[in-house]
Protein backbone atom coordinates (compact mmCIF):
# COMPACT_ATOMS: atom_id res chain seq x y z
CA UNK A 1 0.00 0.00 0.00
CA UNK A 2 3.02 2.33 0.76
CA UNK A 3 4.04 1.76 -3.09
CA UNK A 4 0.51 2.71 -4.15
CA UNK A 5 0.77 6.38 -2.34
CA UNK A 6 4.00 7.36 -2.59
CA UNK A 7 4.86 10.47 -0.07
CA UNK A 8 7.16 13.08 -1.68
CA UNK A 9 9.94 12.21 0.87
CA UNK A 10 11.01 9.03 2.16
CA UNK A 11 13.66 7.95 4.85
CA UNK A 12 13.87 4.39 6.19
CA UNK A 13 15.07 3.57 9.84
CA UNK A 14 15.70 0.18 9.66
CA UNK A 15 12.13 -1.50 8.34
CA UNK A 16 10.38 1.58 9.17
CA UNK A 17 9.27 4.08 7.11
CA UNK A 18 9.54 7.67 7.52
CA UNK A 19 7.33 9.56 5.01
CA UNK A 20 6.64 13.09 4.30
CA UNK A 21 4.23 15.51 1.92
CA UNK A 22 4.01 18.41 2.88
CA UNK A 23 0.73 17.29 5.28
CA UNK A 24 -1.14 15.77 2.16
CA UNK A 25 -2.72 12.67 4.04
CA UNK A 26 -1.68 10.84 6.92
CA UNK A 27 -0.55 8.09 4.47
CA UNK A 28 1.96 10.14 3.22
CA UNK A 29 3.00 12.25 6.53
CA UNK A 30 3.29 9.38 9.18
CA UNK A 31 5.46 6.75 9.86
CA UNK A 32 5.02 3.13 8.75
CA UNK A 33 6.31 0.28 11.15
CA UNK A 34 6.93 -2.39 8.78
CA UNK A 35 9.62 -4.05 10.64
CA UNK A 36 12.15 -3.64 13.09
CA UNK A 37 13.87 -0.61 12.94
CA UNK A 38 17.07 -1.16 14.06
CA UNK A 39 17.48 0.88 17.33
CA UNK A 40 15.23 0.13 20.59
CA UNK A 41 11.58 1.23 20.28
CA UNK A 42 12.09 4.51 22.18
CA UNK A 43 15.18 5.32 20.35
CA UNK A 44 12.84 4.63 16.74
CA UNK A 45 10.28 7.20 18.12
CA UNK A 46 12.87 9.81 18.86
CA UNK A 47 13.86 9.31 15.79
CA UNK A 48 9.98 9.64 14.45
CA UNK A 49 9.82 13.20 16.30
CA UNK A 50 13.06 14.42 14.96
CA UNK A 51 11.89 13.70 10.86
CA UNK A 52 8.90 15.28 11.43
CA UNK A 53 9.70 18.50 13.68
CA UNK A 54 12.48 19.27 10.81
CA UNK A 55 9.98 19.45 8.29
CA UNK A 56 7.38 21.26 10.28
CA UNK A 57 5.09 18.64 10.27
CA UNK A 58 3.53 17.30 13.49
CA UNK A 59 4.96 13.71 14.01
CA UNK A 60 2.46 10.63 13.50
CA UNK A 61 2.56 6.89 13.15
CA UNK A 62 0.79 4.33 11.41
CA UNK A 63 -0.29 1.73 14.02
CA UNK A 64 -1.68 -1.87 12.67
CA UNK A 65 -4.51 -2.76 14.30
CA UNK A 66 -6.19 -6.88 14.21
CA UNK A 67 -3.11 -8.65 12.51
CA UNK A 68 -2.87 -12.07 12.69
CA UNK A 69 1.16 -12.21 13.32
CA UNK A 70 3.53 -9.73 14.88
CA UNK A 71 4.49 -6.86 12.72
CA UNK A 72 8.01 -9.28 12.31
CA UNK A 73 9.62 -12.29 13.98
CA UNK A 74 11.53 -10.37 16.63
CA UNK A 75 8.17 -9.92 18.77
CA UNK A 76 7.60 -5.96 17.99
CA UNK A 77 3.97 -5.58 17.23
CA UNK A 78 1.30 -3.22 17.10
CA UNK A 79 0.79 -3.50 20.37
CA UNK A 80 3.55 -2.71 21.80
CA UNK A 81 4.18 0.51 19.62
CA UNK A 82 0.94 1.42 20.56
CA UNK A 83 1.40 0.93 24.44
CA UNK A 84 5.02 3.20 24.07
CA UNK A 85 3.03 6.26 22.13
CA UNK A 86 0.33 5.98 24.43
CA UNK A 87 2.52 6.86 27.73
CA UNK A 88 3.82 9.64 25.68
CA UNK A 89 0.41 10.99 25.04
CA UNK A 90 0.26 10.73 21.23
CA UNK A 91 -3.44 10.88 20.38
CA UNK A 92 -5.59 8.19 18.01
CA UNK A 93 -7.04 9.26 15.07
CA UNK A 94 -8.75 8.13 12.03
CA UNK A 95 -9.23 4.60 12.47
CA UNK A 96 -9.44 2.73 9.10
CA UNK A 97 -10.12 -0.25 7.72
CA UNK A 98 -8.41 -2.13 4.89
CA UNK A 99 -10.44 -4.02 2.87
CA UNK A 100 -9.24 -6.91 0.24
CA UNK A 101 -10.69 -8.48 -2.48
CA UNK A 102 -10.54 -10.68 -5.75
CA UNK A 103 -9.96 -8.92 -8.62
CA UNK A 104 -12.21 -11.33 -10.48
CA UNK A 105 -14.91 -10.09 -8.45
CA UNK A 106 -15.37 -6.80 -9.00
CA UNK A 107 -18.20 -5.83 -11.56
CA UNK A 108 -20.58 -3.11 -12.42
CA UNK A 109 -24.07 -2.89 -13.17
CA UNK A 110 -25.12 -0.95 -16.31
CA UNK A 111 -24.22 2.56 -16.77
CA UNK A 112 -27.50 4.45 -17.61
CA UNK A 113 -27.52 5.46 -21.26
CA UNK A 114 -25.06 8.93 -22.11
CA UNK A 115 -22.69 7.65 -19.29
CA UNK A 116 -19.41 6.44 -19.73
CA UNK A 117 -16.12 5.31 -17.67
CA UNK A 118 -12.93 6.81 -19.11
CA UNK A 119 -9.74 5.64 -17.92
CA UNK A 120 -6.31 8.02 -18.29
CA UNK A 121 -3.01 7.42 -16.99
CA UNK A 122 -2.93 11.23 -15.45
CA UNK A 123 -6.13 12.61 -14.07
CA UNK A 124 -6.95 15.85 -16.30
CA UNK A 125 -8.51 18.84 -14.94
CA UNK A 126 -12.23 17.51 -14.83
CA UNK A 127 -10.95 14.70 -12.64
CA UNK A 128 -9.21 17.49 -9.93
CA UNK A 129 -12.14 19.75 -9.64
CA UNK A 130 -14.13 16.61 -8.41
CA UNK A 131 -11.87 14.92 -5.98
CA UNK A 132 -11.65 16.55 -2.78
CA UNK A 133 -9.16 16.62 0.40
CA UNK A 134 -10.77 16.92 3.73
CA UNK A 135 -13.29 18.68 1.82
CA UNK A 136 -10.93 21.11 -0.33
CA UNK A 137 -9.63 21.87 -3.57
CA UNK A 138 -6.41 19.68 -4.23
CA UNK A 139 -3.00 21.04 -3.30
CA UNK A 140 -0.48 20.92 -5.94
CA UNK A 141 1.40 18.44 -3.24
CA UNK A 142 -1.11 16.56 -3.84
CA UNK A 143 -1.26 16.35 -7.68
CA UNK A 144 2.22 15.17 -6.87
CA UNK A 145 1.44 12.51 -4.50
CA UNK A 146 -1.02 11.06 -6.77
CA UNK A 147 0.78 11.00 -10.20
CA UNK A 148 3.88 10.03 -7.92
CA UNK A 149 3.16 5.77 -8.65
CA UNK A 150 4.74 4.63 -11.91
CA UNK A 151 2.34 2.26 -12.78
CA UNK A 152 -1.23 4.00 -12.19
CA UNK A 153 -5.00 4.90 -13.82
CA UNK A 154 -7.45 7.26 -13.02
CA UNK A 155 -10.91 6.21 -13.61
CA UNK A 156 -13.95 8.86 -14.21
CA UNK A 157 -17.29 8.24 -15.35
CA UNK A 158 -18.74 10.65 -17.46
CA UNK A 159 -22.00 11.98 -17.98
CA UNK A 160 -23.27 14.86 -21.08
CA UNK A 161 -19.16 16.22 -20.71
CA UNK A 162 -19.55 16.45 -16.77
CA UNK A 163 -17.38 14.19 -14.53
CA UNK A 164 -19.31 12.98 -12.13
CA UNK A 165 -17.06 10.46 -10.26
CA UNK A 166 -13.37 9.42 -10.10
CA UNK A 167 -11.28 7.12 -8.72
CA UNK A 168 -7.73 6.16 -8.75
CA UNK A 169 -5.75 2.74 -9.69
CA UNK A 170 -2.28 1.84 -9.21
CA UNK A 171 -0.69 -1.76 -9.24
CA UNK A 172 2.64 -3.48 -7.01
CA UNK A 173 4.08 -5.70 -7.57
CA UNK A 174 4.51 -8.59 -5.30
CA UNK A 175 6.00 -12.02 -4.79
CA UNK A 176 2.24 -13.74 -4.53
CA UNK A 177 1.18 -11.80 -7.76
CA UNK A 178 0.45 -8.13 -8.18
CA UNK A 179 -1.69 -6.28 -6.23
CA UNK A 180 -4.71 -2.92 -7.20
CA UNK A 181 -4.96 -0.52 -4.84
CA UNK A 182 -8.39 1.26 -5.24
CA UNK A 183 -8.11 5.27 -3.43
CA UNK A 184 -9.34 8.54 -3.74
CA UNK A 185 -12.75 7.55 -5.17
CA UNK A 186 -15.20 10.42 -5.04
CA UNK A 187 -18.81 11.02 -6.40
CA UNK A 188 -20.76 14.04 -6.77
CA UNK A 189 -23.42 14.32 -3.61
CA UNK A 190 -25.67 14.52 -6.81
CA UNK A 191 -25.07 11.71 -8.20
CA UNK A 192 -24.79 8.85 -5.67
CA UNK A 193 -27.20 6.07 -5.44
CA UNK A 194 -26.99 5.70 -9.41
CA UNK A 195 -23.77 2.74 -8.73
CA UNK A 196 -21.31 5.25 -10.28
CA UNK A 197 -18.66 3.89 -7.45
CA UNK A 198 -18.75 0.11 -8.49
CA UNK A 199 -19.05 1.42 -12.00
CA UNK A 200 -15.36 3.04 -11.25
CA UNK A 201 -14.52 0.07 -9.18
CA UNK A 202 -15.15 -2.33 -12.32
CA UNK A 203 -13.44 -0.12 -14.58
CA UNK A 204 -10.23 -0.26 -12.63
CA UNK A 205 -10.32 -3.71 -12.33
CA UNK A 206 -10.27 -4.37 -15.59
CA UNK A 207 -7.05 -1.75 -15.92
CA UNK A 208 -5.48 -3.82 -12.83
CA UNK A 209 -6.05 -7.31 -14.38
CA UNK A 210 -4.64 -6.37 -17.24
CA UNK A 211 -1.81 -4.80 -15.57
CA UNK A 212 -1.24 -8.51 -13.84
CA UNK A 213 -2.81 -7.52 -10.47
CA UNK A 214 -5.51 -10.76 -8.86
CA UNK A 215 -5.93 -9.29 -5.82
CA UNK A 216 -7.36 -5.43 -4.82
CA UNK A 217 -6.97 -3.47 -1.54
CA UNK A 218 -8.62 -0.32 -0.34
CA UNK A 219 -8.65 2.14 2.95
CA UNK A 220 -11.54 3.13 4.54
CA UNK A 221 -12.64 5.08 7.67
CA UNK A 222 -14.15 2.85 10.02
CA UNK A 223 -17.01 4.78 10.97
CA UNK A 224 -17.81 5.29 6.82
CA UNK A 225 -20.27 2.93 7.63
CA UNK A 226 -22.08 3.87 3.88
CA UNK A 227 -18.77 3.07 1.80
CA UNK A 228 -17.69 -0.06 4.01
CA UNK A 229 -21.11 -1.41 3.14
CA UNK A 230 -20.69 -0.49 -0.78
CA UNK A 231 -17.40 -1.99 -1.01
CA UNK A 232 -18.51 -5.12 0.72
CA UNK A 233 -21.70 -5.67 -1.31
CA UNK A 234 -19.01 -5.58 -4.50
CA UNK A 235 -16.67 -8.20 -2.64
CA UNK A 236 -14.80 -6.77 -0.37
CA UNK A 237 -13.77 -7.88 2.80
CA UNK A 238 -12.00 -6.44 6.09
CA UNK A 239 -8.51 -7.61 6.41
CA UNK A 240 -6.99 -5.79 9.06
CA UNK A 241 -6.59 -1.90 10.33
CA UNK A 242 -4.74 0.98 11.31
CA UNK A 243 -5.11 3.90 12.98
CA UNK A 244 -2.98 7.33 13.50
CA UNK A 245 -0.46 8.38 16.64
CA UNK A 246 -0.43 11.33 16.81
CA UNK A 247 2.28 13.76 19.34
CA UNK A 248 0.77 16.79 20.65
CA UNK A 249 1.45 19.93 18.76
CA UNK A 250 4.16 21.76 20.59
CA UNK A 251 3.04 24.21 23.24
């Protein structure tokens, strides 16, 4: 998933992850555990804090949440990260699911006639205007962030010469087969309940399987309630978590 959103800066400590964005998403301004990271856990947060407060950002980690095995076979998990940023009084935020799913298994419905899905490899200016950040136009970090994966689609569907909904495909590759990731899908308040979302969903597909990707992944808030019950209905299903650390802003 890290390879699907590439953040603008990227540092490892050990087999963490220390990404930056200027702020555009916590998946590209936060920390990602994926292993050990070479120093004692206090010593790795330190570390955290330092990245961040030299880039003015406020420092954050990525903590897994439900996984089946420790984070790696030296007994660091979740868990225990969790416990250490907790007695320094980093704060949780935006808990989110990650759901998985066949490839195979993602279709649309009909389009209602004058629609269409287009697929580009760079999302043009119709595709912008509609996808929004926290509610706002996009940065120009964040054109960055998005056009930042080599291997990547953006989907829109298309209605009279109005974009209506858009979406965003990229593919990894991995040593059990290559992987979609599904983000940044947006409709138009307008136009939901007309399947324009599984519509986009389909549509990348498609690009992905073609691309060599069998299995797809996506990131949703957990209290989304509305979109974790669309993306189930087309086949997804939860396969584990994460939510945000957070330090407290300096005083």
């Amino acid at each position: 998933m890290a390879q699907g959103w590439r953040a603008l800066e990227v540092e490892h400590l050990g087999g963490w992850l220390l990404r930056a964005a200027a702020g555009f998403t916590g998946r590209g301004n936060s920390a990602l555990p994926l292993g050990d990271p070479g120093v004692p856990l206090p010593a790795a947060v330190d570390a955290v804090e330092a990245f961040y407060a030299a880039r003015g950002l406020v420092p954050q980690v990525a903590v897994p949440r439900g996984l089946a095995a420790p984070i790696c076979a030296d007994g660091l998990d979740g868990g225990a990260l969790d416990a250490l940023l907790a007695a320094r009084g980093w704060s949780v935020h935006t808990e989110t699911a990650v759901m998985t799913a066949p490839v195979s298994a993602l279709a649309a419905g009909p389009l209602l006639p004058g629609a269409e899905v287009v697929v580009s490899a760079d999302p043009d200016e119709d595709w912008q205007a509609v996808y929004r950040y926290r509610g706002q136009v996009l940065p120009p970090e964040g054109l960055a962030v998005l056009t930042a994966s080599p291997v990547r689609a953006f989907a829109a569907v298309r209605e009279g010469g109005r974009t209506l909904a858009v979406a965003r495909g990229t593919t990894t590759p991995f040593p059990t087969g290559a992987w979609l990731g599904i983000t940044s899908v947006e409709v138009l308040p307008e136009a939901r309940r007309r399947g324009l979302a599984r519509a986009l969903l389909a549509a990348l597909a498609d690009w992905g399987r073609a691309s060599g990707a069998s299995s797809a992944y996506l990131q949703v808030t957990w209290d989304n309630a509305a979109a974790r019950a669309l993306y189930a209905s087309t086949g997804f299903t939860d396969h584990h978590g994460y939510a945000y650390r957070r330090a407290a802003p300096p005083a």
